[in-house]
Structure formats: structure tokens, C-alpha cells
C-alpha atoms as a PDB file:
ATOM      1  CA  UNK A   1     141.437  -6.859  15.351  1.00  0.00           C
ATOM      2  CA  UNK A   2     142.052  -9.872  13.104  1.00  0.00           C
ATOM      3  CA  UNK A   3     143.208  -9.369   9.328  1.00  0.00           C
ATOM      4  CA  UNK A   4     144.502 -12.552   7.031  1.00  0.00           C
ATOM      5  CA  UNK A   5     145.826 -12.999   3.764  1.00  0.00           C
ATOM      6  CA  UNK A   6     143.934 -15.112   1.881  1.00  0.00           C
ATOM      7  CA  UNK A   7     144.998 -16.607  -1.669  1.00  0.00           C
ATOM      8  CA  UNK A   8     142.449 -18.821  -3.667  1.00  0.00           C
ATOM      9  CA  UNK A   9     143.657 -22.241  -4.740  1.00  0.00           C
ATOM     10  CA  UNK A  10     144.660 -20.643  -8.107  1.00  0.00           C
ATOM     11  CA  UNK A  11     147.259 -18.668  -6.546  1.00  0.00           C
ATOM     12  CA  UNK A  12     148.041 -19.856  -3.531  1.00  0.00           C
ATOM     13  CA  UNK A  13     151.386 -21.421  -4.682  1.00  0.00           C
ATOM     14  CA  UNK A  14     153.727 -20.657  -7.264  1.00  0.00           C
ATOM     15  CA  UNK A  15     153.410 -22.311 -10.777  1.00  0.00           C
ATOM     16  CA  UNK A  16     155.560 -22.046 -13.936  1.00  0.00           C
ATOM     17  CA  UNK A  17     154.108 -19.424 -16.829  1.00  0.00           C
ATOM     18  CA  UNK A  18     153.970 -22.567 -19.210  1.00  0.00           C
ATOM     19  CA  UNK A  19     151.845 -24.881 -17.066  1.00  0.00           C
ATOM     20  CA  UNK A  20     149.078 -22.089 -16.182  1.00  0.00           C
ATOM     21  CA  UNK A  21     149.134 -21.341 -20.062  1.00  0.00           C
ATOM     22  CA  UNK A  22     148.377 -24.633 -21.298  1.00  0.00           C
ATOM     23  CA  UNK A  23     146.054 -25.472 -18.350  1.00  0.00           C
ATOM     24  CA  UNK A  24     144.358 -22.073 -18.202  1.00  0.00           C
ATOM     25  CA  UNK A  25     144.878 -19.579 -21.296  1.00  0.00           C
ATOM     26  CA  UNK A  26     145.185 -22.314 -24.484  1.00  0.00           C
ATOM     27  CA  UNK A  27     141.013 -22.747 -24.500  1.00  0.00           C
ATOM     28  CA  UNK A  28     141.027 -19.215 -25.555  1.00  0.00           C
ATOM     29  CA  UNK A  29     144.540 -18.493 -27.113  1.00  0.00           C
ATOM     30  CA  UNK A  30     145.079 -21.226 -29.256  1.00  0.00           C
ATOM     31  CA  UNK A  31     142.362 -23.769 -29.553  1.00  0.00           C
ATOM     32  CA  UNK A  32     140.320 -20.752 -31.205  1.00  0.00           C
ATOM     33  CA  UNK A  33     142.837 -20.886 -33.814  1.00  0.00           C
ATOM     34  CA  UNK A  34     143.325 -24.486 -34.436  1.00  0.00           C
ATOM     35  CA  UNK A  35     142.799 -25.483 -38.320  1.00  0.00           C
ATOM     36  CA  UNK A  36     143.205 -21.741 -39.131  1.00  0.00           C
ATOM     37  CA  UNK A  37     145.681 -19.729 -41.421  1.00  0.00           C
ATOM     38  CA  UNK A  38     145.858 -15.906 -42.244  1.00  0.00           C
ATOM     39  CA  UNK A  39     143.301 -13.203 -41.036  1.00  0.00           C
ATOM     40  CA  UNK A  40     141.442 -16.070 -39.619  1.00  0.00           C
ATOM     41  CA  UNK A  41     143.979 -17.091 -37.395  1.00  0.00           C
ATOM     42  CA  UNK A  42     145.174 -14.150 -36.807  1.00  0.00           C
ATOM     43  CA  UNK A  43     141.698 -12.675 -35.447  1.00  0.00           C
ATOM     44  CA  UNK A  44     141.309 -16.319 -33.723  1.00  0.00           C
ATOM     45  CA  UNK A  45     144.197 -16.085 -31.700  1.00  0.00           C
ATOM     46  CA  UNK A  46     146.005 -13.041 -32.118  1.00  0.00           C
ATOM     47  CA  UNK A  47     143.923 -10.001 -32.099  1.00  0.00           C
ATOM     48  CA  UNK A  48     143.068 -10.478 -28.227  1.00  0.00           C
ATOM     49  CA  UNK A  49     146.546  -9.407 -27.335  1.00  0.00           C
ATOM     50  CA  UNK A  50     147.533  -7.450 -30.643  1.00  0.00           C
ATOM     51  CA  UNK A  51     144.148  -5.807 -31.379  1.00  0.00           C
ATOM     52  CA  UNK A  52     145.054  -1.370 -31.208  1.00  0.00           C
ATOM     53  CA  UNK A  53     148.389  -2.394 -29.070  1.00  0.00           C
ATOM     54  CA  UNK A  54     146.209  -3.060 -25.832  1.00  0.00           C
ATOM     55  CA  UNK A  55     148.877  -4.999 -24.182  1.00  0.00           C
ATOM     56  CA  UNK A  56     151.826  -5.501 -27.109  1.00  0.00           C
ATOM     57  CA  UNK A  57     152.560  -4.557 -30.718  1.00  0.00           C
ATOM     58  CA  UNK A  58     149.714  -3.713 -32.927  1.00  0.00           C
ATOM     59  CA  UNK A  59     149.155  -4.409 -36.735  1.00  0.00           C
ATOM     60  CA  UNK A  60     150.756  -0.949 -37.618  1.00  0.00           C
ATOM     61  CA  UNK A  61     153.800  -1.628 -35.461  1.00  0.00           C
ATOM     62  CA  UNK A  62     154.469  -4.440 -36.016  1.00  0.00           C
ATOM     63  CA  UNK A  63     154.002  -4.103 -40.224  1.00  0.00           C
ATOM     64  CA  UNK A  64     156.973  -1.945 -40.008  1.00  0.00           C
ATOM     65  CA  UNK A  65     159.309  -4.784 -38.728  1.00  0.00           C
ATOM     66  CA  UNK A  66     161.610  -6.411 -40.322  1.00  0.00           C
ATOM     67  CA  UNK A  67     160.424  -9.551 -41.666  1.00  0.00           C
ATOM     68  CA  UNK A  68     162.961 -12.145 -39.761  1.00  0.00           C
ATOM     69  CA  UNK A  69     162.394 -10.474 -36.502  1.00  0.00           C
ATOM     70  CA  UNK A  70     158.740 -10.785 -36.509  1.00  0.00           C
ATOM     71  CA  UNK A  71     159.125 -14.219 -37.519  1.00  0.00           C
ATOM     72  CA  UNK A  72     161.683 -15.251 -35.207  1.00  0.00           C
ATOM     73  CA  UNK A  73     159.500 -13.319 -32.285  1.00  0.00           C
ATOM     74  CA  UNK A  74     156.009 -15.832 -33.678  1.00  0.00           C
ATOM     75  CA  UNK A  75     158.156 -18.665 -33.548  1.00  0.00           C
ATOM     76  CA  UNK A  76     160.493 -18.049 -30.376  1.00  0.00           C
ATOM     77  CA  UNK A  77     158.310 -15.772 -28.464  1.00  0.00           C
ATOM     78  CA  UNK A  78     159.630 -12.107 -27.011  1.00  0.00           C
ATOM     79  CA  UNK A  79     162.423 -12.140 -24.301  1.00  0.00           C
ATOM     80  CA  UNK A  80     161.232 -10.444 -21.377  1.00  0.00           C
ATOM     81  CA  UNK A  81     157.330  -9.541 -22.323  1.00  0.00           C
ATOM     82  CA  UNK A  82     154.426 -12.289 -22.149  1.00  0.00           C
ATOM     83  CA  UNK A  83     155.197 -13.282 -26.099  1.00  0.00           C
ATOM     84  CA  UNK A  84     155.412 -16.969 -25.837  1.00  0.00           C
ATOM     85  CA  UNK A  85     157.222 -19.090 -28.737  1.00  0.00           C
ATOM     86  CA  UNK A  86     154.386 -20.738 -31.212  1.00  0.00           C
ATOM     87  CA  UNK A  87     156.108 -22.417 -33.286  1.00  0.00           C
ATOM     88  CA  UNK A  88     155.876 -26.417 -33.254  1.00  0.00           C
ATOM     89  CA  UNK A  89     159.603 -27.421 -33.267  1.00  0.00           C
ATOM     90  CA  UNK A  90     159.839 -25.147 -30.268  1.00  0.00           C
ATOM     91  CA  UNK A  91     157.099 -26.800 -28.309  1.00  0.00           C
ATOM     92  CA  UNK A  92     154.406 -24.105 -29.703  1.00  0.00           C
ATOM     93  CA  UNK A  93     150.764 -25.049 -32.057  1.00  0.00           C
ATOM     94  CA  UNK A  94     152.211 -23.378 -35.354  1.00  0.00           C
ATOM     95  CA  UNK A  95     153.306 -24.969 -38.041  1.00  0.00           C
ATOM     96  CA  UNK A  96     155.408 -23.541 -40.267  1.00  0.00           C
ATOM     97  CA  UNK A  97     152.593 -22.778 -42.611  1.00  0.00           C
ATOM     98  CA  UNK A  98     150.568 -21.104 -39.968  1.00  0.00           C
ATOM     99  CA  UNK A  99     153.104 -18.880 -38.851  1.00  0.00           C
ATOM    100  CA  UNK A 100     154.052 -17.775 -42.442  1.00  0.00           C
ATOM    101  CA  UNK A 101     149.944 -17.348 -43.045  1.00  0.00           C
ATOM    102  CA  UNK A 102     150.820 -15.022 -39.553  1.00  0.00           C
ATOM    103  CA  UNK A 103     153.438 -13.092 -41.643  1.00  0.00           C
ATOM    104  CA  UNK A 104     151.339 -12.579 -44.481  1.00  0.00           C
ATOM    105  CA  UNK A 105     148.185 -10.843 -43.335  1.00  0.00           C
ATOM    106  CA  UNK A 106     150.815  -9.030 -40.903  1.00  0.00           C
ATOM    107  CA  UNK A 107     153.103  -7.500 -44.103  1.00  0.00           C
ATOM    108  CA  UNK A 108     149.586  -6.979 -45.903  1.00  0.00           C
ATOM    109  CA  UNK A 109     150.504  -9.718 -48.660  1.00  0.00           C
ATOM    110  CA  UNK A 110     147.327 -11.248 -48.347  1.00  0.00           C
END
């Protein structure tokens, strides 16, 4: 009897998060959003991994935070979960301006 382990080319070796990200996960987690700001961002981008807490904080959690750690966790990502940084100055596609759009429909300030 004969039994193998066989990888595809995708994972056969070991890459960094970053580089399958950009190569592999941007088309549909950030070029979606491109050009966008509030709800429409948000439901761009966002909602695939926010959308009733599915795999990390939903609306209703995340509401409840206080306002500097939400923003520091759009713009710098969450330690130890799959929350990359998006902000621009730390290598992210947010400005500013898109990330504080993120904050409002997030608080409800619409």
C-alpha cells in the first residue's frame, strides 16, 4: 500500500500572510472598496468578515468600543487575529478619510 502527501502549488511552501493577501485576497477585500467611504465601503470591504460576527467583531460589538481603539485596530490591524492594518501610512488602502467614513457608519453618526 502506497499513500502520499500531496500539496497543490498554492501551498506547497510557506509564504508570508502579507504576500498571499495582496496576491490572493485584495481582488475581493479591498479593490471592492476602492473610491468608497461610509456604508459603502463598509459593505464593500468590510461586511464579508464583520457581517453577524461570522469570523470577528460585528456592528453591535464593535459600536460599543471605544472610539480610539476601534480606530487604532482599522488603522493598525488586531494583534494576534487575521485584522490586518488599513491604514495608508502603515502600508494599508485607507486614507485617513476612509477610515474615519469606517468610524462613522460604525458609531451610527451617519
Amino acid at each position: 500500500m502506497l499513500t502520499m502527501n500531496v500539496k497543490d502549488a498554492l501551498h506547497a511552501k510557506k509564504r508570508d500572510a502579507d504576500e498571499i493577501f495582496k496576491k490572493q485576497c485584495s481582488r475581493c477585500h479591498v479593490d471592492a472598496g476602492k473610491g468608497r467611504k461610509g456604508i459603502e465601503l463598509f459593505n464593500a470591504d468590510c461586511i464579508m468578515c464583520h457581517n453577524y460576527g461570522k469570523t470577528a467583531s460585528p456592528l453591535n460589538v464593535m459600536r460599543n468600543m471605544p472610539e480610539d481603539k476601534l480606530k487604532h485596530s482599522i488603522e493598525e490591524g488586531v494583534k494576534g487575529s487575521s485584522m490586518p492594518g488599513w491604514a495608508d501610512i502603515k502600508g494599508g488602502p485607507l486614507t485617513k478619510e476612509e477610515v474615519d467614513s469606517l468610524i462613522e457608519v460604525i458609531k451610527e453618526r451617519k
